[in-house]
N, C-alpha and C. Protein backbone atom coordinates (compact mmCIF):
# COMPACT_ATOMS: atom_id res chain seq x y z
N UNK A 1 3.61 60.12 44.96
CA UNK A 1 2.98 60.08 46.27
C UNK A 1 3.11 61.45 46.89
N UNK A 2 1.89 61.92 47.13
CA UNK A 2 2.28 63.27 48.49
C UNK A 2 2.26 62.97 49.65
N UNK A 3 3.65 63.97 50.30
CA UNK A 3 3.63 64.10 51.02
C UNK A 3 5.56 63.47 51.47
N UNK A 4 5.95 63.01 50.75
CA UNK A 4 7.04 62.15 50.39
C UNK A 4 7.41 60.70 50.54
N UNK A 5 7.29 60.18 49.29
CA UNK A 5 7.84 58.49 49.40
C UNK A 5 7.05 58.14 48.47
N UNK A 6 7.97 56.46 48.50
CA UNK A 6 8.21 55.75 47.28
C UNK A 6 7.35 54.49 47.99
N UNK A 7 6.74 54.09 46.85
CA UNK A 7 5.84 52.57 47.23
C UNK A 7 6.23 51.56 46.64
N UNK A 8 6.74 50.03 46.71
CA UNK A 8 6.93 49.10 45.98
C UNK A 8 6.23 47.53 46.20
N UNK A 9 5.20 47.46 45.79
CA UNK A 9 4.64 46.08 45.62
C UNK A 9 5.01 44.28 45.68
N UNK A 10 4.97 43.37 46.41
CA UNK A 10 5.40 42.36 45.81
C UNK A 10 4.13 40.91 46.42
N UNK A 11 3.71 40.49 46.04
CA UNK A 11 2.49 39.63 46.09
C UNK A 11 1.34 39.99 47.40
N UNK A 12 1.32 39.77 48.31
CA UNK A 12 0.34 40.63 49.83
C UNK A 12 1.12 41.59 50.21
N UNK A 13 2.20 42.21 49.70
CA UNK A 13 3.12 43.06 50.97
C UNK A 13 3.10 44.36 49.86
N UNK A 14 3.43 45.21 50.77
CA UNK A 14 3.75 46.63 49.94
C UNK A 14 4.39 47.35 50.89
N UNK A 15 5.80 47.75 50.57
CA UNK A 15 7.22 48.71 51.39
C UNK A 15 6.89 50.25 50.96
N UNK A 16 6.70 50.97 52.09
CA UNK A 16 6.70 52.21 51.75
C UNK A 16 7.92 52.66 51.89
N UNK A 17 8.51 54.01 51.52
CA UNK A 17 9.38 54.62 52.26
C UNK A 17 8.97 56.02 52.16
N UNK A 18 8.50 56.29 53.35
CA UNK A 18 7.83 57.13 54.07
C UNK A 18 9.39 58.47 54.54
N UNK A 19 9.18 60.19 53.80
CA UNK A 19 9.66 60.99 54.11
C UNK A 19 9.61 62.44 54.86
N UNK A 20 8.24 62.02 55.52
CA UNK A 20 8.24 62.68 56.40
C UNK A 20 6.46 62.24 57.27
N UNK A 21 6.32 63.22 58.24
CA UNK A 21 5.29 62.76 58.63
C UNK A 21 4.01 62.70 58.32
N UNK A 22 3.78 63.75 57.42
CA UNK A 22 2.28 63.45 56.52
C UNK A 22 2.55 62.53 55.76
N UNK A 23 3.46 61.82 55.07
CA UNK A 23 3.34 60.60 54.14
C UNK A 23 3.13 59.47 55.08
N UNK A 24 3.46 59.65 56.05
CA UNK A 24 3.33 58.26 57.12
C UNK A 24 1.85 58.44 57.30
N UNK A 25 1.41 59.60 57.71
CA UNK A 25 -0.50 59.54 57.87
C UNK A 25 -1.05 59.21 56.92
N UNK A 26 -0.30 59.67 55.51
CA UNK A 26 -1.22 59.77 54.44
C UNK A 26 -1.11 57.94 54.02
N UNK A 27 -0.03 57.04 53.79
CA UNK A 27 -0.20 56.06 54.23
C UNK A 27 -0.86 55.21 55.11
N UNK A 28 -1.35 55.39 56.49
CA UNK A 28 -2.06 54.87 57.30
C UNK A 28 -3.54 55.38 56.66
N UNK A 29 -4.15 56.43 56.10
CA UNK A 29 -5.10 56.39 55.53
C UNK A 29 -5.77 55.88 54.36
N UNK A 30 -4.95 55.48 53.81
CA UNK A 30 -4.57 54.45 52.42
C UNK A 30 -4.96 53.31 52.86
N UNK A 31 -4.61 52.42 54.04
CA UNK A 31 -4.95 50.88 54.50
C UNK A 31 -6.19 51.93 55.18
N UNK A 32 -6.14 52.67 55.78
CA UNK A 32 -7.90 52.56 56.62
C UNK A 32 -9.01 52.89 55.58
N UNK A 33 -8.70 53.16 54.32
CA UNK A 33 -10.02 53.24 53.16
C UNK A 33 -10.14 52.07 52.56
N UNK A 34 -9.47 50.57 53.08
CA UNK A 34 -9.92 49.88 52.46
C UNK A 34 -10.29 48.64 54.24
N UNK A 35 -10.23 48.96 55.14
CA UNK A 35 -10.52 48.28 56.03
C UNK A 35 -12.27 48.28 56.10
N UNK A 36 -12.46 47.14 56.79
CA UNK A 36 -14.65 47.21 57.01
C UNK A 36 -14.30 46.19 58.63
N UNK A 37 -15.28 46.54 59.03
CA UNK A 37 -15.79 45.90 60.49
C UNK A 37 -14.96 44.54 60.70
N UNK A 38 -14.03 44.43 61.43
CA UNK A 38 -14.00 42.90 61.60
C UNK A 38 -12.19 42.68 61.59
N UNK A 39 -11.83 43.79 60.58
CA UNK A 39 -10.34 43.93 60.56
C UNK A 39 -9.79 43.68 61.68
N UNK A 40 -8.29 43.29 61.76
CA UNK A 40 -7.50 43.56 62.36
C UNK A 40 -6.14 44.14 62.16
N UNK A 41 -5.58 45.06 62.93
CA UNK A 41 -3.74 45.72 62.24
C UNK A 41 -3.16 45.59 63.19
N UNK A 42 -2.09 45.07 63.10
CA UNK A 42 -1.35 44.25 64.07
C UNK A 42 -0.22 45.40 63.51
N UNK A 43 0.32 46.41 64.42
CA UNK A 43 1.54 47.42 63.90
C UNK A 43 2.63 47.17 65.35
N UNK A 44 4.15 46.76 64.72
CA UNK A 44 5.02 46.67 65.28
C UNK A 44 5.93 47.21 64.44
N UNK A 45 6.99 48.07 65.87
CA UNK A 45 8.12 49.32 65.43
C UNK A 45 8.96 50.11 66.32
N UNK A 46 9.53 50.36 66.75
CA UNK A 46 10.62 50.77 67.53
C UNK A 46 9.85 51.92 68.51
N UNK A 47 10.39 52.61 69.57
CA UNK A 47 9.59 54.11 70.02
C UNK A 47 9.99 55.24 68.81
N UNK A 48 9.06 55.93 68.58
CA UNK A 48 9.75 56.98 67.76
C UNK A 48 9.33 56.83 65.91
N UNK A 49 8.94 55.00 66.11
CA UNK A 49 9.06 55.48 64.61
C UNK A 49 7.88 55.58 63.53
N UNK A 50 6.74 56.30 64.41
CA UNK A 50 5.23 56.64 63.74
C UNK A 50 4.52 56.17 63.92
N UNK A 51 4.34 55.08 64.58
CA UNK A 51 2.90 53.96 64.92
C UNK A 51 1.74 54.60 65.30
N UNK A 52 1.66 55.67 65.71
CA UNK A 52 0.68 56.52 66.03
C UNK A 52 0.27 57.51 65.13
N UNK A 53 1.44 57.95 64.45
CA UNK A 53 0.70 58.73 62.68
C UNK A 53 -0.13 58.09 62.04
N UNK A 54 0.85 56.97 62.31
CA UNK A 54 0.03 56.06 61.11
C UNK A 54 -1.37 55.55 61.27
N UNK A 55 -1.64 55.20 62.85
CA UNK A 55 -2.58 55.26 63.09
C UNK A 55 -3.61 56.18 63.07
N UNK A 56 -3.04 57.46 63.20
CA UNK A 56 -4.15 59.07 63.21
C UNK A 56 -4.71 59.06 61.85
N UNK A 57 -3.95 58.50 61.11
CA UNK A 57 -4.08 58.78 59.25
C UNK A 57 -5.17 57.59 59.00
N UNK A 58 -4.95 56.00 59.53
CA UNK A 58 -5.95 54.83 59.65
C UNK A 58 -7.41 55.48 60.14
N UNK A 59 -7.56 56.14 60.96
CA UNK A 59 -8.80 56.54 62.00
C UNK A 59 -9.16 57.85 61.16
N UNK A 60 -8.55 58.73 60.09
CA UNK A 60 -8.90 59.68 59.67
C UNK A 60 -9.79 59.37 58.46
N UNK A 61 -9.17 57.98 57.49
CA UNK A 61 -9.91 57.29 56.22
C UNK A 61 -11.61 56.93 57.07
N UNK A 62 -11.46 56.73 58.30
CA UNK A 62 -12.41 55.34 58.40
C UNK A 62 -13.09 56.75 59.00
N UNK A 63 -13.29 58.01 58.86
CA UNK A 63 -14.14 58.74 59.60
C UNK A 63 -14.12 59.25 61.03
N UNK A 64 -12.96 59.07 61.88
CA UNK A 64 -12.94 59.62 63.43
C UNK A 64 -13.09 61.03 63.16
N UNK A 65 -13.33 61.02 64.55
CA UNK A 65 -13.71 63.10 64.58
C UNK A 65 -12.64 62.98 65.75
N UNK A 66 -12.27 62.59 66.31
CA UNK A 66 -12.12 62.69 67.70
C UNK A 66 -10.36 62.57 67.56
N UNK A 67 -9.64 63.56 68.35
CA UNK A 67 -8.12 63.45 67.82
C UNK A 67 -7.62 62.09 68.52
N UNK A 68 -6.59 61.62 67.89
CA UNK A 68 -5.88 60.18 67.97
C UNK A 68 -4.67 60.47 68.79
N UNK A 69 -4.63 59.76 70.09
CA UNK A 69 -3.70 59.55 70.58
C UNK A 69 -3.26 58.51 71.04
N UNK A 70 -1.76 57.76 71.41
CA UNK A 70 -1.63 56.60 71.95
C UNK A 70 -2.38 56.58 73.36
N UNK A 71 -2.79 55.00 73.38
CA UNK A 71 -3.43 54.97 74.64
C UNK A 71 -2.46 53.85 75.92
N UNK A 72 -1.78 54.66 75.55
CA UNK A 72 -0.17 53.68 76.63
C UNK A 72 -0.45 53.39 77.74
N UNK A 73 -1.09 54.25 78.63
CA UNK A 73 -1.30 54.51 79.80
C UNK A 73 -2.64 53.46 80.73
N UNK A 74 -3.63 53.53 79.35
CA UNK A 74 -5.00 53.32 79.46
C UNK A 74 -5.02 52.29 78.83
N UNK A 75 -4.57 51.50 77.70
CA UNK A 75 -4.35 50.19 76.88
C UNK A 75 -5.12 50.48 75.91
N UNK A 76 -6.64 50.93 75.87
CA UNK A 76 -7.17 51.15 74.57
C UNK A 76 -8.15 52.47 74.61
N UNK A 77 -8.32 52.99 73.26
CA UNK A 77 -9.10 54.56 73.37
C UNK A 77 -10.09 53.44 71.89
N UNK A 78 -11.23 54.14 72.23
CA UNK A 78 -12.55 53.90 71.52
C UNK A 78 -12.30 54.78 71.22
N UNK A 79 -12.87 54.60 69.36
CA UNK A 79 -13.05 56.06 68.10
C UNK A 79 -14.58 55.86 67.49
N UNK A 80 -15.57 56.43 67.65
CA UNK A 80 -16.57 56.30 66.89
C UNK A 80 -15.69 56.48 65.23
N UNK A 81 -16.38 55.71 64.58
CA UNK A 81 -15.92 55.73 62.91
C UNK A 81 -17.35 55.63 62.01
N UNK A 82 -17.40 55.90 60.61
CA UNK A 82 -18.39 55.77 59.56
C UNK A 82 -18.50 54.05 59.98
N UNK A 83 -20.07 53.57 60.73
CA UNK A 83 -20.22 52.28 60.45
C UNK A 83 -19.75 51.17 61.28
N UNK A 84 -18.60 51.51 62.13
CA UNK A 84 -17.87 50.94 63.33
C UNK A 84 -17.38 51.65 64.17
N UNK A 85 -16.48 51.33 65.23
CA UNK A 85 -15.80 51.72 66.09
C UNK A 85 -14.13 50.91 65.83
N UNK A 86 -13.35 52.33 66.07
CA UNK A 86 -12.06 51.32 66.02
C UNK A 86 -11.51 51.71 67.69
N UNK A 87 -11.38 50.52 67.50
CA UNK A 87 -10.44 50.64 68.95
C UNK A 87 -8.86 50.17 68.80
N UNK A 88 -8.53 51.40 69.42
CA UNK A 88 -6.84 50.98 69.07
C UNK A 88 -5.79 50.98 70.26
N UNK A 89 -5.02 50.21 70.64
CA UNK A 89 -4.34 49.22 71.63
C UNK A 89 -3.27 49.74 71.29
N UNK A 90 -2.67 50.02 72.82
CA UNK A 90 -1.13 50.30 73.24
C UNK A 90 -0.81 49.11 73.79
N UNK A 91 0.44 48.35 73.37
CA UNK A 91 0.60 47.10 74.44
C UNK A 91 2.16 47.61 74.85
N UNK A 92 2.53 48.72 74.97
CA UNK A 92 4.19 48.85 75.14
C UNK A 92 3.94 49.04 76.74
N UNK A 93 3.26 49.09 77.74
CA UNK A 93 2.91 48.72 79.09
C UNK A 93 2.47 47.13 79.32
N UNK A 94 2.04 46.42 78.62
CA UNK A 94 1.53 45.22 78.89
C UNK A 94 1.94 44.42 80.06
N UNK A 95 1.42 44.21 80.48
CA UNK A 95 2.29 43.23 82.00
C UNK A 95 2.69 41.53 81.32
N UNK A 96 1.21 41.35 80.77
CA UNK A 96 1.10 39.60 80.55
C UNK A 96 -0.32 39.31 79.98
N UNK A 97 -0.37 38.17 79.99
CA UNK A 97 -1.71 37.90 79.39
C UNK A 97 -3.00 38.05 80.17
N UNK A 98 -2.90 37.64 81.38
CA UNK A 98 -3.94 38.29 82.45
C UNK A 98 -4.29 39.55 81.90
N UNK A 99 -3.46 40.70 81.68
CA UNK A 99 -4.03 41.61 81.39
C UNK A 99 -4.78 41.76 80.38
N UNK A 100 -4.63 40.82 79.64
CA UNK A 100 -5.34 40.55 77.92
C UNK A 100 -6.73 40.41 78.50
N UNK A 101 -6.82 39.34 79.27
CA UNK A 101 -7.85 38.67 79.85
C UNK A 101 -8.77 39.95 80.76
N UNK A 102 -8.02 40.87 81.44
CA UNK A 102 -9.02 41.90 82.31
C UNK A 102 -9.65 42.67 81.17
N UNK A 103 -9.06 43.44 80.46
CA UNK A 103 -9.36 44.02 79.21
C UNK A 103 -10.88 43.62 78.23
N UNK A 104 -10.89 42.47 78.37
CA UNK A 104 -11.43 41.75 77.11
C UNK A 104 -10.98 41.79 76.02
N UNK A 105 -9.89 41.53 75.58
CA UNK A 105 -9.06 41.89 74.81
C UNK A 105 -10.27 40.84 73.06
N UNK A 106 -9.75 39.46 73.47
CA UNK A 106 -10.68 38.78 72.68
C UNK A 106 -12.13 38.59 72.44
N UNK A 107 -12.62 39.65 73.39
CA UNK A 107 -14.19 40.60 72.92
C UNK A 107 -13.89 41.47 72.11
N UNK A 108 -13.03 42.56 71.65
CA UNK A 108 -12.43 43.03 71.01
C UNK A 108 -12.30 42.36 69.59
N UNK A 109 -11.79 41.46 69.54
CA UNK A 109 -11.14 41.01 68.50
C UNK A 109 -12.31 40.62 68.00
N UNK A 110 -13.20 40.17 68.74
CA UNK A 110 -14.60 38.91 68.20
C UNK A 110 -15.54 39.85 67.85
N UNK A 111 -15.26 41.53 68.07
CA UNK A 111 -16.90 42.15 67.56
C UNK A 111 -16.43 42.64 66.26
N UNK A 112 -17.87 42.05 65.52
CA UNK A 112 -17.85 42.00 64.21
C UNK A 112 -18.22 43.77 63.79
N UNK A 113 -18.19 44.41 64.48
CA UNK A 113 -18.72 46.20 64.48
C UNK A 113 -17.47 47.06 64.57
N UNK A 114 -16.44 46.23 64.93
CA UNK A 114 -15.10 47.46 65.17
C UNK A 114 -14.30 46.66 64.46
N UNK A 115 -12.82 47.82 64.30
CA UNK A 115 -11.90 47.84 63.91
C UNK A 115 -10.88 47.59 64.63
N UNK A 116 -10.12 46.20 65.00
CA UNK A 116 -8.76 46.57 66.56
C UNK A 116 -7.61 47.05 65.49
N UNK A 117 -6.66 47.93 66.03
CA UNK A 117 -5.62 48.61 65.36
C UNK A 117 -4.73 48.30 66.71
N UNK A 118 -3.61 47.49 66.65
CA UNK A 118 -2.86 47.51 67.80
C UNK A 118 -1.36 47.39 67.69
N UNK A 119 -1.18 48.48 68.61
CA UNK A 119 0.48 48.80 68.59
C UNK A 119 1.34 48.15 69.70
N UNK A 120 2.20 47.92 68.91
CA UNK A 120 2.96 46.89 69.35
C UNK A 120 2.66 45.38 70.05
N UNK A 121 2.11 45.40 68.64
CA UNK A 121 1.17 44.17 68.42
C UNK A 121 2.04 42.51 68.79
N UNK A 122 3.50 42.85 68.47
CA UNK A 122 4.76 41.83 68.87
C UNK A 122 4.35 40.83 70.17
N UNK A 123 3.93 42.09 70.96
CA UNK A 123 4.49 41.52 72.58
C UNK A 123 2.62 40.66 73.00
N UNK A 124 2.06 40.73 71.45
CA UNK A 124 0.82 39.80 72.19
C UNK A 124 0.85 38.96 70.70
N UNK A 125 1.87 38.89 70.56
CA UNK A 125 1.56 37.82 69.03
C UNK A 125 0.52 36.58 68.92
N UNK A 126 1.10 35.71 70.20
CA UNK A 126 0.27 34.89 70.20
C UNK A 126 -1.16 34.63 70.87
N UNK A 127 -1.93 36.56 70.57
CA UNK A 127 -3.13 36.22 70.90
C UNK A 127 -3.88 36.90 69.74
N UNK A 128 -3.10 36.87 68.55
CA UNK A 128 -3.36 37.88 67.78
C UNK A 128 -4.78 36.97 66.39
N UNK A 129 -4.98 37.20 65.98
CA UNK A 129 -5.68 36.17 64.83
C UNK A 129 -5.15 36.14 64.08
N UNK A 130 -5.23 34.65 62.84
CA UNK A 130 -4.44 34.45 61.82
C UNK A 130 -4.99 35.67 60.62
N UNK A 131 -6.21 35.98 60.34
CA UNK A 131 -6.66 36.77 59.51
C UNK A 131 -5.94 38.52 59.94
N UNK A 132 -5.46 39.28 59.54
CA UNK A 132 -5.21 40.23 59.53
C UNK A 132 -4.18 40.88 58.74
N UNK A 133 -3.74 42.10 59.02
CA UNK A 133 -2.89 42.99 58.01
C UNK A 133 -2.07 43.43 59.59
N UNK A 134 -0.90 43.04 58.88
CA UNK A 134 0.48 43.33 59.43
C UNK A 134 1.08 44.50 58.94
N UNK A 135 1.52 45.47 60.13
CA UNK A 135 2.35 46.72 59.47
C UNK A 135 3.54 46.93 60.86
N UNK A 136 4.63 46.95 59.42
CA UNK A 136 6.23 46.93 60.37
C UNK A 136 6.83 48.46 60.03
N UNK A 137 7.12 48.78 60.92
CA UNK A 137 7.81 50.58 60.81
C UNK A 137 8.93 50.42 61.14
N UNK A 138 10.12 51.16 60.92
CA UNK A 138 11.20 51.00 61.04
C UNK A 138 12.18 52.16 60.16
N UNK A 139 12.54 52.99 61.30
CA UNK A 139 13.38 54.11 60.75
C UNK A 139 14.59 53.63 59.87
N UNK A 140 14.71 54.23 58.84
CA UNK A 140 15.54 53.56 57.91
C UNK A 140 17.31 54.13 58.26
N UNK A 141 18.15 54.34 57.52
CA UNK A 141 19.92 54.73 57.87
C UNK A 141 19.92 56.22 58.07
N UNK A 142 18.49 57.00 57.53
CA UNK A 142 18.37 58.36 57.62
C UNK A 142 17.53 58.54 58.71
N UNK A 143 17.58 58.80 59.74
CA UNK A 143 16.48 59.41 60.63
C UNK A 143 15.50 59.95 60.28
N UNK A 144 15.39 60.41 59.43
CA UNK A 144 13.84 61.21 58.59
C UNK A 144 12.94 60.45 58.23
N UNK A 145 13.50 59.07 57.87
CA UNK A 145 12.98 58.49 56.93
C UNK A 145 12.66 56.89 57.52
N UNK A 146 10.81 56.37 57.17
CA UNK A 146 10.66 55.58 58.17
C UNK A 146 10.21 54.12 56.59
N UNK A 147 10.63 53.17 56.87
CA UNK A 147 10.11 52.07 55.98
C UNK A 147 8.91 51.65 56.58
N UNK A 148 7.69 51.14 56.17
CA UNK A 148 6.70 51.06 56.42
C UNK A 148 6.38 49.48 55.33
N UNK A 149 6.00 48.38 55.98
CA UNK A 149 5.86 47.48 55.46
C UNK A 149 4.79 47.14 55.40
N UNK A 150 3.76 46.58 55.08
CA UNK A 150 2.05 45.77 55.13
C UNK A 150 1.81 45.20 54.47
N UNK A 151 1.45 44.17 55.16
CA UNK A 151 1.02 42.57 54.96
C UNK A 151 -0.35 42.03 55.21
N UNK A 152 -0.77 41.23 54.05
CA UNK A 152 -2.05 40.96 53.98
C UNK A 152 -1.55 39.54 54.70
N UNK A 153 -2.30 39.03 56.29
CA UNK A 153 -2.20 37.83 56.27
C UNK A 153 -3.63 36.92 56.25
N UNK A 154 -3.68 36.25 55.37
CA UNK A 154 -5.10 36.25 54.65
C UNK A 154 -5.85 35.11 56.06
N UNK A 155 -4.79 34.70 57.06
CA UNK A 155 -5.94 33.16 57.76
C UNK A 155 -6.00 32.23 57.43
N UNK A 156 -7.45 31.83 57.73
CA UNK A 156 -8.35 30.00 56.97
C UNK A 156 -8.49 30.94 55.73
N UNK A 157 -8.68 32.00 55.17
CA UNK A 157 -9.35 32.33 54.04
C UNK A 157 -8.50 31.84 52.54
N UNK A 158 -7.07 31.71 52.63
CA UNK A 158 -6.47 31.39 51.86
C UNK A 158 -6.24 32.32 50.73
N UNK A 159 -7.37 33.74 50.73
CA UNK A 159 -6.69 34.90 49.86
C UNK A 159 -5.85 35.92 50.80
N UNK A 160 -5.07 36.33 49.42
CA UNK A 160 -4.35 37.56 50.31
C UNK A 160 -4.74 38.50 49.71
N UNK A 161 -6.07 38.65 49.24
CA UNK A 161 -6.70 39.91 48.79
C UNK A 161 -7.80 40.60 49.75
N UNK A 162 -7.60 41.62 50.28
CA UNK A 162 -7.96 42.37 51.55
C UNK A 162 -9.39 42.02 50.94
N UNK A 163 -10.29 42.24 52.12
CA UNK A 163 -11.92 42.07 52.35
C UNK A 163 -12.39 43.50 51.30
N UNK A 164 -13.40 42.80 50.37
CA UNK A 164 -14.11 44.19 49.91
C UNK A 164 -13.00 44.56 48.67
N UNK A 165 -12.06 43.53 47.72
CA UNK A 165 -11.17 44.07 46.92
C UNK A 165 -11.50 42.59 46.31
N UNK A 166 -12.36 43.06 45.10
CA UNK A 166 -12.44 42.02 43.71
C UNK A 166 -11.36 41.57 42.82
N UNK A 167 -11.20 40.57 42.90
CA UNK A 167 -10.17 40.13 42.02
C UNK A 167 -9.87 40.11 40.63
């Protein structure tokens, strides 16, 4: 792997261990070359430990021009992309679900043209959809060094083989 780290496989999930910060982008670009319209990434992880690389690296596969930043402040930043739009969600301000509701949060989720990528995806679990890909970050005993987990959670669909990946 460039950039540093080790990948290990086990039925929908795959553990990175991510050694510095281009392997964390270069990872997040890895899941965004296989995402299409409709996705969802549900990313939960401590402050500090890349959710936003990883995201710059997601938005870099899928074609953004436009630089990636958290949208903490603002809740979500629109990215024109090849074919969609991703819109990607800060919830580490969240008040409550009202705010889900001012947002349109589940207009979001329901357009079949974008991509939602949302950080700190935890604190809205239960508005999240069963279909999506789960990614857990988590600085490992070394500070340098971040574990990076992702999960296919397949839904009603009953595969855990990502959209657009032949069996």
């Amino acid at each position: 792997m460039s950039g540093g780290g080790t990948r290990t496989s086990s039925g929908s999930s795959t553990v990175i261990r991510s050694t510095s910060e281009a392997a964390t982008v270069s990872e997040g670009g890895r899941l965004g070359s296989r995402l299409v319209p409709g996705d969802v990434v549900a990313i939960t992880g401590g402050l500090g430990t890349g959710k936003t690389l990883f995201v710059r690296g997601l938005c870099g596969a899928l074609g953004t021009e436009r630089p990636v930043s958290s949208p903490t402040f603002t809740l979500v930043h629109e990215y024109p992309a090849r074919g969609c739009t991703v819109y990607h969600f800060d919830f580490y301000r969240i008040r409550g679900a009202e705010e889900l509701t001012e947002i349109g949060f589940s207009e979001y989720l329901g357009n079949p043209g974008g991509i939602c990528v949302i950080e700190w995806a935890d604190r809205v679990a239960d508005h999240l959809p069963p279909d999506r890909y789960d990614v857990f970050i988590e600085t490992a005993d070394d500070p340098r060094v971040r574990i990076i987990d992702i999960a296919r959670r397949p839904g009603r669909t009953g595969s855990a083989v990502p959209r657009g990946v032949r069996r």
